[in-house]
N, C-alpha and C. Protein backbone atom coordinates (compact mmCIF):
# COMPACT_ATOMS: atom_id res chain seq x y z
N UNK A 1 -54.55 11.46 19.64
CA UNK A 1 -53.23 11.09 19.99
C UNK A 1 -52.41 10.90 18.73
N UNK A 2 -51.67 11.35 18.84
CA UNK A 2 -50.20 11.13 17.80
C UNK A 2 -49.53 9.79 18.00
N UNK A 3 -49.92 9.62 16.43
CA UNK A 3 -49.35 7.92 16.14
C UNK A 3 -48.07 8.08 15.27
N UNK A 4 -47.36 7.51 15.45
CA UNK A 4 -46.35 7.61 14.84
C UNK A 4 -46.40 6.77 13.10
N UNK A 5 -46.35 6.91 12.43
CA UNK A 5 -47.11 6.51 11.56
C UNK A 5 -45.60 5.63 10.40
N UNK A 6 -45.58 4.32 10.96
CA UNK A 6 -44.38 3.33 10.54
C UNK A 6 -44.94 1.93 9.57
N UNK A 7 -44.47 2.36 8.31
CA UNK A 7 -44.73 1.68 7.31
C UNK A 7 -44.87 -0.11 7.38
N UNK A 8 -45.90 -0.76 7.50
CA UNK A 8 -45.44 -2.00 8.05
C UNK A 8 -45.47 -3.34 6.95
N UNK A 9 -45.19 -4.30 6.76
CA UNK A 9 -45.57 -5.28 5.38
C UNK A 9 -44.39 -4.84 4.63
N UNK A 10 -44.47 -5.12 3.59
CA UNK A 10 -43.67 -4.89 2.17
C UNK A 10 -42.97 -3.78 1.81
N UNK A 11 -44.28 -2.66 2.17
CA UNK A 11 -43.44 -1.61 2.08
C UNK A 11 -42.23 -1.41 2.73
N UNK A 12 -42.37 -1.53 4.09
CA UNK A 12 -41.21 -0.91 5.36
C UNK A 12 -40.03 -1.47 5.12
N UNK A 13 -39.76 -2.61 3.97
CA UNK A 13 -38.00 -3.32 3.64
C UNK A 13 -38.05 -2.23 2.36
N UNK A 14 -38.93 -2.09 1.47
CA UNK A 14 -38.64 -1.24 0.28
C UNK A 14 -38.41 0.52 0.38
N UNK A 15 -38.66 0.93 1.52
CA UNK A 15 -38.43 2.40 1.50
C UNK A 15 -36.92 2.25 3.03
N UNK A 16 -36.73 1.14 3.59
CA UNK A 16 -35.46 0.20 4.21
C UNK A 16 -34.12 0.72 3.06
N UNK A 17 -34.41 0.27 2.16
CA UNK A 17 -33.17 -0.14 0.92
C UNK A 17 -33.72 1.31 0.29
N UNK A 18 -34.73 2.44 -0.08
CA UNK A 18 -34.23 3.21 -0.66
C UNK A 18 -33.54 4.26 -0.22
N UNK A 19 -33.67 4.45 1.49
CA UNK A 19 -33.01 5.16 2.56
C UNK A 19 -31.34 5.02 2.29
N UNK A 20 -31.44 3.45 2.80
CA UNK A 20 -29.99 3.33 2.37
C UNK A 20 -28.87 3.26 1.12
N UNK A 21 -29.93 3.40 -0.12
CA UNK A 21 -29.31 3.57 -1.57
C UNK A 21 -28.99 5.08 -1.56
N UNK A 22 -30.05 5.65 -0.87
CA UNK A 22 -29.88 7.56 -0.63
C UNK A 22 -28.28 8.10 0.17
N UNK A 23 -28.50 7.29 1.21
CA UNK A 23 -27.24 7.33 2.20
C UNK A 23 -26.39 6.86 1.73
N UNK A 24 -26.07 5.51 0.69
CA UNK A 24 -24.87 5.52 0.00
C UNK A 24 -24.26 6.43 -0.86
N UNK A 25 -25.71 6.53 -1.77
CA UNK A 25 -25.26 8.05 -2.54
C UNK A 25 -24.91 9.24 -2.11
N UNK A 26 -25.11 9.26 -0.94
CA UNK A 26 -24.96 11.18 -0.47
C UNK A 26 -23.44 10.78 0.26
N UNK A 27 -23.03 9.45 0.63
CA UNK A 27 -21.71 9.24 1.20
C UNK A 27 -20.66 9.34 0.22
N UNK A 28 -21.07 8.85 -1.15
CA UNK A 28 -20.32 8.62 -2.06
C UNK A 28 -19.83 10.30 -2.59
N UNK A 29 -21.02 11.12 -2.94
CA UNK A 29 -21.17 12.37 -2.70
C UNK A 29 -20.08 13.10 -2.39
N UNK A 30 -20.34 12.66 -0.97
CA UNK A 30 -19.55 13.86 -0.27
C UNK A 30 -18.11 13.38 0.02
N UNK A 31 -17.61 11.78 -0.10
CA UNK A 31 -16.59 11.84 -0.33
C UNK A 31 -15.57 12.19 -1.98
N UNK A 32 -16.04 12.21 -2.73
CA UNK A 32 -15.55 12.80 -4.14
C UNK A 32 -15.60 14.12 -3.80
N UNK A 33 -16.69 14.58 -3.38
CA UNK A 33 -16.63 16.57 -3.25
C UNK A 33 -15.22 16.62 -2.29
N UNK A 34 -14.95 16.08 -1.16
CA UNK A 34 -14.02 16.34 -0.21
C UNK A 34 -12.61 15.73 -0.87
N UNK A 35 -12.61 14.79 -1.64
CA UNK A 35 -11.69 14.79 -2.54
C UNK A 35 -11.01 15.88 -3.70
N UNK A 36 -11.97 16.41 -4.25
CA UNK A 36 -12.12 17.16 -5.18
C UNK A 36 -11.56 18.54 -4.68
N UNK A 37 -12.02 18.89 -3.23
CA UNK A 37 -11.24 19.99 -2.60
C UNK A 37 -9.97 20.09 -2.29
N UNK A 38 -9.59 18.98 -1.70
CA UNK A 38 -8.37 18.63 -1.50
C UNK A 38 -7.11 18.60 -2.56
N UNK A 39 -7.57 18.18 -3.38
CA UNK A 39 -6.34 18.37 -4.51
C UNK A 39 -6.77 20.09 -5.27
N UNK A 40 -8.14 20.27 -5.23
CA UNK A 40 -7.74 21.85 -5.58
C UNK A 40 -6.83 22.61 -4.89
N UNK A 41 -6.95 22.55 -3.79
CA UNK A 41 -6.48 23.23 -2.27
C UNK A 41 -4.50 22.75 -2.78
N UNK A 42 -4.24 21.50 -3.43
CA UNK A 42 -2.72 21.32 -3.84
C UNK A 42 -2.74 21.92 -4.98
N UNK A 43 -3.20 22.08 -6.17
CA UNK A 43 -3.18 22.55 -6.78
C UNK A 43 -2.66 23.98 -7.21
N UNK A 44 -3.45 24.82 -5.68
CA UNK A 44 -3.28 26.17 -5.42
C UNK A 44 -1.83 26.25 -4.85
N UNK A 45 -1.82 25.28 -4.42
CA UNK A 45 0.06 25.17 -3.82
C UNK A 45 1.14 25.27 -4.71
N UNK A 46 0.69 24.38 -5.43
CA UNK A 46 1.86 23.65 -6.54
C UNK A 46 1.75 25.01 -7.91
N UNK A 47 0.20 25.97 -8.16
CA UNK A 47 0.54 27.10 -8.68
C UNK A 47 0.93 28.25 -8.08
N UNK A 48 1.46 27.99 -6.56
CA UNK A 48 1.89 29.32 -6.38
C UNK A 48 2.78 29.21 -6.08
N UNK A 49 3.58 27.69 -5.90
CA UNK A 49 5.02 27.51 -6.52
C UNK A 49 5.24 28.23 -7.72
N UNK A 50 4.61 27.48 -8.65
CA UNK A 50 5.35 27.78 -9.80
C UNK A 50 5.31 29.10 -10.00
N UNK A 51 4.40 30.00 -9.47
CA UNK A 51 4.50 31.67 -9.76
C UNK A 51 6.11 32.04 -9.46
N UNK A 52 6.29 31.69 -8.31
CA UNK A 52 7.45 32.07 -7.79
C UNK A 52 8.69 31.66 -8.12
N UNK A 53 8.84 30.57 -8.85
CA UNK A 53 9.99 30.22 -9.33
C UNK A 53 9.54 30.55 -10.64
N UNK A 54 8.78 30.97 -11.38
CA UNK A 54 8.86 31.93 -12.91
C UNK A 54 9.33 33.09 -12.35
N UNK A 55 8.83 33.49 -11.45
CA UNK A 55 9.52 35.06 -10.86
C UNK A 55 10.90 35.02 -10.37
N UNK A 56 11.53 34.14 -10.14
CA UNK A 56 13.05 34.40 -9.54
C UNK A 56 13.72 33.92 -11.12
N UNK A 57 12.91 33.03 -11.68
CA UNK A 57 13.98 33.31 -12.92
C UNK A 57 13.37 33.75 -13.76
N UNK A 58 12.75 34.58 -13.74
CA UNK A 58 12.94 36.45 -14.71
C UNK A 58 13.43 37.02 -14.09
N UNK A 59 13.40 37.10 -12.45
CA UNK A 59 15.05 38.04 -11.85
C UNK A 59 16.09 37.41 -12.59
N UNK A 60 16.53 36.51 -12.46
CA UNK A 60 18.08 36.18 -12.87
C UNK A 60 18.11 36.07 -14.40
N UNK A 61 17.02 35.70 -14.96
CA UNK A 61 17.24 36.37 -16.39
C UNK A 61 17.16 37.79 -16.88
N UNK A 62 17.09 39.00 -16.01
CA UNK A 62 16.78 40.23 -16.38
C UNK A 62 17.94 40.46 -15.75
N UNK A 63 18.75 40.03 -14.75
CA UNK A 63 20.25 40.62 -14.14
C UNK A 63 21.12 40.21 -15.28
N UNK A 64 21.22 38.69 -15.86
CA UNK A 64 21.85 38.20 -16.69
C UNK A 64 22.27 39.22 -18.06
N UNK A 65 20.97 39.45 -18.61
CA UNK A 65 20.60 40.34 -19.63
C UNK A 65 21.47 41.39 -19.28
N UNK A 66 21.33 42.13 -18.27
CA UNK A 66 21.63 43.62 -17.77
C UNK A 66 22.98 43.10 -17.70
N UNK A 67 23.86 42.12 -16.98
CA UNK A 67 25.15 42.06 -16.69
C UNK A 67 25.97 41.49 -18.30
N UNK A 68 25.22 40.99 -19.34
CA UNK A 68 25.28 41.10 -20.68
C UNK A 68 25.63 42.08 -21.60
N UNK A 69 24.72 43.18 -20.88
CA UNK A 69 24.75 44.70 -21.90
C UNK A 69 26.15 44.72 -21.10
N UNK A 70 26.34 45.16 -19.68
CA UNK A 70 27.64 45.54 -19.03
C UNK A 70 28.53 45.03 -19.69
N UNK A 71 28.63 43.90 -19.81
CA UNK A 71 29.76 43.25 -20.47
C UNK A 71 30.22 43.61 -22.22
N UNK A 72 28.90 43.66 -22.79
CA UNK A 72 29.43 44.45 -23.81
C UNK A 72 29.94 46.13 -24.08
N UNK A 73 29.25 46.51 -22.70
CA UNK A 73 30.01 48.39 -23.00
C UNK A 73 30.99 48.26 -22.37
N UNK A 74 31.97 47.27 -21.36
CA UNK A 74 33.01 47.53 -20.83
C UNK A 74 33.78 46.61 -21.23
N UNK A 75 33.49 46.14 -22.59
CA UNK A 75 34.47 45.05 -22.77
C UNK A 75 35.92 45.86 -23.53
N UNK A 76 35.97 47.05 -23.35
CA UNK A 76 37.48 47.46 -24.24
C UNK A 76 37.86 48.16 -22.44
N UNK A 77 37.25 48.00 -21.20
CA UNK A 77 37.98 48.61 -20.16
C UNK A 77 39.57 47.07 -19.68
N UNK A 78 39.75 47.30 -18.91
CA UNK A 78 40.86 46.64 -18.09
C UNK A 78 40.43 45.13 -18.10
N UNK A 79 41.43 44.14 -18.35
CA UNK A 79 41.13 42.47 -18.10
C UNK A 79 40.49 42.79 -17.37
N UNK A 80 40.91 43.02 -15.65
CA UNK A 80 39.98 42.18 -14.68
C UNK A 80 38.50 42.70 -14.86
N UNK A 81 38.54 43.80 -14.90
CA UNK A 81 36.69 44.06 -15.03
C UNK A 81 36.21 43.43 -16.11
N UNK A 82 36.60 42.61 -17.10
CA UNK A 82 36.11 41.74 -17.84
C UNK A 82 35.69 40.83 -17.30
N UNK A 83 37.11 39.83 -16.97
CA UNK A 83 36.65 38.77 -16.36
C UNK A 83 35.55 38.47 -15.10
N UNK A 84 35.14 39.67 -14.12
CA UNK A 84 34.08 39.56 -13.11
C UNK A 84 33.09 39.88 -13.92
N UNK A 85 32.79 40.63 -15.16
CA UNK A 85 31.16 40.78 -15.58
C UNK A 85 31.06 39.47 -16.43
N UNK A 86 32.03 38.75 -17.24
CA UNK A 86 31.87 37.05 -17.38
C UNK A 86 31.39 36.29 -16.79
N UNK A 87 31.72 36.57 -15.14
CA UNK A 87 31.33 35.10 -14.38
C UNK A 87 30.20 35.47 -14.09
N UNK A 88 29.85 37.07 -13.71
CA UNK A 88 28.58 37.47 -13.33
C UNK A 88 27.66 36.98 -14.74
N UNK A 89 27.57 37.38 -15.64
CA UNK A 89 27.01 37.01 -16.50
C UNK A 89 26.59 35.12 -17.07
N UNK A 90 27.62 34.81 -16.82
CA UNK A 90 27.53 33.37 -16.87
C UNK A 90 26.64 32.67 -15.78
N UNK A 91 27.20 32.86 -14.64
CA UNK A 91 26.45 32.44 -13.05
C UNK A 91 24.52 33.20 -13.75
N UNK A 92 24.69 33.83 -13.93
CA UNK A 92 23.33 34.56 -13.74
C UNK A 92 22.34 33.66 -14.64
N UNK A 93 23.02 33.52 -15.87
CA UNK A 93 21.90 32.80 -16.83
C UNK A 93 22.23 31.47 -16.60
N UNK A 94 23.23 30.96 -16.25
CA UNK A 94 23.19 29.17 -15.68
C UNK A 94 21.98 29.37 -14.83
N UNK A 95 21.84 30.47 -13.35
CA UNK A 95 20.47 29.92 -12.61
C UNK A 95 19.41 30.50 -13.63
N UNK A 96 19.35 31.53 -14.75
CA UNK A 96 17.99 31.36 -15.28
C UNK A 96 17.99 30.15 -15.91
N UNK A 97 18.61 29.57 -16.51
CA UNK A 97 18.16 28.44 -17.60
C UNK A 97 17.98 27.24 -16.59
N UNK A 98 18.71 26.94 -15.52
CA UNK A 98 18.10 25.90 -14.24
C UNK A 98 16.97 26.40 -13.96
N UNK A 99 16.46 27.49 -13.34
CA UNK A 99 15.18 27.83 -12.97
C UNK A 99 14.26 27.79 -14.35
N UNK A 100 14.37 28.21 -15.18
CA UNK A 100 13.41 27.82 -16.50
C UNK A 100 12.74 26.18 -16.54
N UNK A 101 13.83 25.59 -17.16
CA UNK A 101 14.19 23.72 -16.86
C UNK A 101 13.22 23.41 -16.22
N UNK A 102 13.20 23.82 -14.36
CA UNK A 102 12.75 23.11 -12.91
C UNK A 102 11.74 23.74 -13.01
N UNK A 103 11.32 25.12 -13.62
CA UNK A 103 9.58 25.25 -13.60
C UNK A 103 9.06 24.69 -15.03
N UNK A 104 9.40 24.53 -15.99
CA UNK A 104 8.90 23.41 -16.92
C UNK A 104 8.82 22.02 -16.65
N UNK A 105 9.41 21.42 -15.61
CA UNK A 105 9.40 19.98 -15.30
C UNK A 105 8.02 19.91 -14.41
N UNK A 106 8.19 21.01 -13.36
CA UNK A 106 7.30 20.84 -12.36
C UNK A 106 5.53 21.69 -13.22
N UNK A 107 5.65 21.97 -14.23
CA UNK A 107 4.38 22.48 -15.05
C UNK A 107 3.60 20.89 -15.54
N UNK A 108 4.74 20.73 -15.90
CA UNK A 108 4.26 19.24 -16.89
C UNK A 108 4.11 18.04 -15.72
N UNK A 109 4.37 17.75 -14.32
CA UNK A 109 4.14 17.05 -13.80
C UNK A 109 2.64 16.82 -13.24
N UNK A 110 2.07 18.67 -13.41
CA UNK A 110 0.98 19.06 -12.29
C UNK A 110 -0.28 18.62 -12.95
N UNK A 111 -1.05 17.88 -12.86
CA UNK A 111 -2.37 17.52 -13.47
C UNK A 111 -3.36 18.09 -12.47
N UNK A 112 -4.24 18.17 -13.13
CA UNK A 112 -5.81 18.88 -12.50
C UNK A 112 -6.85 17.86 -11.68
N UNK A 113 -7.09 17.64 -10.58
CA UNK A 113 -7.98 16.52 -9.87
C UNK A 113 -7.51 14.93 -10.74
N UNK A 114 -6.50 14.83 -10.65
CA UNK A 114 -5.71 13.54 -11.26
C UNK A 114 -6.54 11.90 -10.06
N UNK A 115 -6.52 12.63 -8.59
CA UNK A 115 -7.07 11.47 -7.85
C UNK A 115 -8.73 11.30 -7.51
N UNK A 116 -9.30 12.78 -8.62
CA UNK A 116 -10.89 12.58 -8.51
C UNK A 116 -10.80 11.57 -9.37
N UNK A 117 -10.54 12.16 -11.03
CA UNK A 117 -10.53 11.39 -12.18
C UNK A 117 -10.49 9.86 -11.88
N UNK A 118 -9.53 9.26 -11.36
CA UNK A 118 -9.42 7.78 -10.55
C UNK A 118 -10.61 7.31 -9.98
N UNK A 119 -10.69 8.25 -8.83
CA UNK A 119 -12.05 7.80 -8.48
C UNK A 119 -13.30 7.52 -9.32
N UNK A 120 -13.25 8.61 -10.01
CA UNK A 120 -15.03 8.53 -10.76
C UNK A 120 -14.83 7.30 -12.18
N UNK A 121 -13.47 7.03 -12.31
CA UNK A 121 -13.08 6.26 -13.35
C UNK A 121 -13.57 4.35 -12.96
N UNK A 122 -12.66 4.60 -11.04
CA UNK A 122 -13.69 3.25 -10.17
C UNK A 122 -14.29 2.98 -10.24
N UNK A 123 -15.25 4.14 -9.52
CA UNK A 123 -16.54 3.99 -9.74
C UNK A 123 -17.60 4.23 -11.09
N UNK A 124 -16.92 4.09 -12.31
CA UNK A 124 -17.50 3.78 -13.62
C UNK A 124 -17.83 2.27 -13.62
N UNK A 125 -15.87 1.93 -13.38
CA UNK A 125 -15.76 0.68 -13.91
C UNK A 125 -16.97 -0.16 -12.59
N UNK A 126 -16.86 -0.05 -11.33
CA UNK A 126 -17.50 -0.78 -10.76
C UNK A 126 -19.03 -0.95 -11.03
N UNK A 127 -19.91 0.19 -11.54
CA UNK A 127 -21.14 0.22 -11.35
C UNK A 127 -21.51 -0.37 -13.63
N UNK A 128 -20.23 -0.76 -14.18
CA UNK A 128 -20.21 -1.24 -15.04
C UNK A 128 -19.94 -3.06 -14.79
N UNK A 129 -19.75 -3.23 -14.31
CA UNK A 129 -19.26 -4.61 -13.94
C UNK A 129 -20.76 -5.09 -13.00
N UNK A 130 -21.32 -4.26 -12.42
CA UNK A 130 -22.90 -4.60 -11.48
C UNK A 130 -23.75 -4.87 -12.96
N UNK A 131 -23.43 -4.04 -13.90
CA UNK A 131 -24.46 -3.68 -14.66
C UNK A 131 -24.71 -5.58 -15.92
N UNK A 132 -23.87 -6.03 -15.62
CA UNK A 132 -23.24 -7.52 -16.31
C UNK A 132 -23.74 -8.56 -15.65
């Protein structure tokens, strides 16, 4: 007959507490890993923002440019066609140099697993403070 074979005396509290030192650890585990995904997963957001706003202002800095050259080969035609490749030209590189600006602000804001780091920094300090 099959006995079930359950540790009894001294042992059965000591392999008790290493079960549950295991199960803390594999909880602790898997909440940092599921952390750790999560801000990659923003990460991937917040860089494919920024792809896209580097890409709309190299459009408006490459129209700028181009409405630049215009402005210098037609600058001996008629006032008014002056004055519209001016504003075009002006308007164009005001939004590149705003779009430049707003993807340099938002580069320098973006840190890499900023709320793992925290965590594992906690749980330094805490399992330093047990250790006292």
């Amino acid at each position: 007959m099959a006995e079930s074979r359950q540790p009894q005396g001294p042992g059965k509290s000591v392999l008790g507490i290493g079960q549950r030192i295991i199960t803390i650890i594999v909880d602790m585990v898997e909440t940092r890993v599921k952390l750790a995904v999560v801000e990659l997963e923003e990460e991937k957001a917040n860089l494919f923002q920024l792809l896209l706003m580097l890409g709309l202002t190299m459009l408006f800095a490459a129209f700028g440019l181009m409405s630049l050259m215009v402005l210098i080969i037609w600058a001996i035609d008629p006032q008014y066609r002056l004055n519209a490749m001016i504003a075009t030209t002006a308007v164009l590189l005001i939004l590149a140099l705003i779009g430049g600006i707003w993807t340099l602000v938002r580069a320098r804001r973006s840190t890499l697993l900023r709320h793992t780091r925290r965590e594992l920094a906690n749980d330094k300090q805490l399992l330093e403070d047990e250790d006292r």
